[in-house]
Structures are given as C-alpha cells and as structure tokens.
C-alpha atoms as a PDB file:
ATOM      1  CA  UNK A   1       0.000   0.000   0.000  1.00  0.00           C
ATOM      2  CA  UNK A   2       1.496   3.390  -1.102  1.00  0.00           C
ATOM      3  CA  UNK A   3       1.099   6.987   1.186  1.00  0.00           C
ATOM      4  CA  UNK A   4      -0.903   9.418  -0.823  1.00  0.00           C
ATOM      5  CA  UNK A   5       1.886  11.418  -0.904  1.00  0.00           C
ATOM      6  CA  UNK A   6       5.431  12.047   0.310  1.00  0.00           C
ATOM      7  CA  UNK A   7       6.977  15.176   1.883  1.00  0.00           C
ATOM      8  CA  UNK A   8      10.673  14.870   1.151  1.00  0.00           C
ATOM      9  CA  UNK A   9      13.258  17.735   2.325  1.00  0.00           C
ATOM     10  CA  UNK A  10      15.660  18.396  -0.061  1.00  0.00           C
ATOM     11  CA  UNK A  11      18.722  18.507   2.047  1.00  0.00           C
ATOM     12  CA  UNK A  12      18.829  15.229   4.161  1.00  0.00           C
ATOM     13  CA  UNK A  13      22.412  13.740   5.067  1.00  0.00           C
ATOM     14  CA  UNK A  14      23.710  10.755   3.530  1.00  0.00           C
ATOM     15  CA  UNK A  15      21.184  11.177   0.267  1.00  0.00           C
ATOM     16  CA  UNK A  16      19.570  14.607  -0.914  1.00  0.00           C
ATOM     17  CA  UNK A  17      15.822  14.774  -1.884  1.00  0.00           C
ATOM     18  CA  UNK A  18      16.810  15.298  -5.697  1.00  0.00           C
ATOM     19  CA  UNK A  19      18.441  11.329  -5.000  1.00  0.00           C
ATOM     20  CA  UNK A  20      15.602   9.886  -3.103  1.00  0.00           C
ATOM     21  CA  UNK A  21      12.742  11.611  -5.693  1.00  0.00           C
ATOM     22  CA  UNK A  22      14.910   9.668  -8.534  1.00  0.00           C
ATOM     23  CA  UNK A  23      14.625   6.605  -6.879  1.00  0.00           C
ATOM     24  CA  UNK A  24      10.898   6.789  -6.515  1.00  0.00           C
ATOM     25  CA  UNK A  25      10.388   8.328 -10.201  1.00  0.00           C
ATOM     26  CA  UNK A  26      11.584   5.142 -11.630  1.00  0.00           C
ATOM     27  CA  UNK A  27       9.030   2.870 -10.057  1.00  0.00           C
ATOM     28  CA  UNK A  28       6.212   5.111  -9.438  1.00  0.00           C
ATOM     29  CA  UNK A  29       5.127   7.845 -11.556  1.00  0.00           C
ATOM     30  CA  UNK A  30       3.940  11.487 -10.552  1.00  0.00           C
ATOM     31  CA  UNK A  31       0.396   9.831 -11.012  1.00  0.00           C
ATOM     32  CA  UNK A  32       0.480   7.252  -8.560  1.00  0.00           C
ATOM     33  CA  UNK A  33       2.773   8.800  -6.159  1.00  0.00           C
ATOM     34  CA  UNK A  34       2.744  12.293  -5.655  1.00  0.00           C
ATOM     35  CA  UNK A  35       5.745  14.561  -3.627  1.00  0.00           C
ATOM     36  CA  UNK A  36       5.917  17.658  -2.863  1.00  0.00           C
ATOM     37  CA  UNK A  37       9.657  18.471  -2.029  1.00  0.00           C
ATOM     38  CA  UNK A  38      10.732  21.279   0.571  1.00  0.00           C
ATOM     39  CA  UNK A  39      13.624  23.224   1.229  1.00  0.00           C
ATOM     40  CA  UNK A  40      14.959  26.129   3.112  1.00  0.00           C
ATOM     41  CA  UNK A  41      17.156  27.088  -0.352  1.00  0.00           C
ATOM     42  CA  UNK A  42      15.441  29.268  -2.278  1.00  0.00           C
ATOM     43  CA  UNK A  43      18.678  30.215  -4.455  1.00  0.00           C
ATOM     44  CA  UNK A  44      17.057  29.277  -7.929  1.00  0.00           C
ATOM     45  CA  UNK A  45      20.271  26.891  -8.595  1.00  0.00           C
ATOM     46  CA  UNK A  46      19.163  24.803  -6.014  1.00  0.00           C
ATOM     47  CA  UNK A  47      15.442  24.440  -7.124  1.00  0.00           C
ATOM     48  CA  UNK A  48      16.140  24.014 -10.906  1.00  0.00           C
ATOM     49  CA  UNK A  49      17.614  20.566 -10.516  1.00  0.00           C
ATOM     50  CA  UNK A  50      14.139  18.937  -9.670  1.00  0.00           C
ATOM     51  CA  UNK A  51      13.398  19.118 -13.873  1.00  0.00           C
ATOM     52  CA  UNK A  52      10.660  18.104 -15.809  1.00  0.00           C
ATOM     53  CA  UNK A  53       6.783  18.331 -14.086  1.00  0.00           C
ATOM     54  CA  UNK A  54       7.913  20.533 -11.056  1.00  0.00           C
ATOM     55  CA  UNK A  55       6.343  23.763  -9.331  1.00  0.00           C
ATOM     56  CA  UNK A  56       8.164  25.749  -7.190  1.00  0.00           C
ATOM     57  CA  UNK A  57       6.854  27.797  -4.908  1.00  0.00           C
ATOM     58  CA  UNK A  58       8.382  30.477  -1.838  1.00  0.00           C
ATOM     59  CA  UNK A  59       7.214  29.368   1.545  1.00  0.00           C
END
C-alpha cells in the first residue's frame, strides 16, 4: 500500500531529496505517487535541478 503522498526535504544527510525523488520516479510515476519536495534554499540553482513536471513555490 502506497502513502498518498510524500513530503521529502531536499537537504537530508547521507542522500539529498533530488536522489531519493529519482529513486521513486523510476518505479512510481507522478500519477500514482505524488511529492511535494521542501527546502529552506530558495537560491534558484538549487530548485532548478528537480526538472521536468515541477512547481516551485516560496514558503
């Protein structure tokens, strides 16, 4: 049974956010999974890497 969504920050030690998210893309899409990924960066370097589908958003 999947969530019906996943929070994921995107600065977590050992494996970033961007890592985990392309994990998850290639067995579940967008779709089925959804996640909504947070960060305190809001340099847009840091928020461009999440590519193709994504929203960003200032908190």
């Amino acid at each position: 049974m999947l969530p019906d969504l996943i929070l994921l920050d995107v600065m977590m030690p050992g494996m970033s956010g961007y890592e985990v998210c392309t994990q998850l893309r290639k067995k579940y899409s967008s779709a089925l999974l959804p996640i909504i990924m947070v960060s305190a960066c809001c340099a847009e370097k840091d928020v461009v890497q999440v590519g193709v589908g994504a929203h960003t958003m200032p908190l």
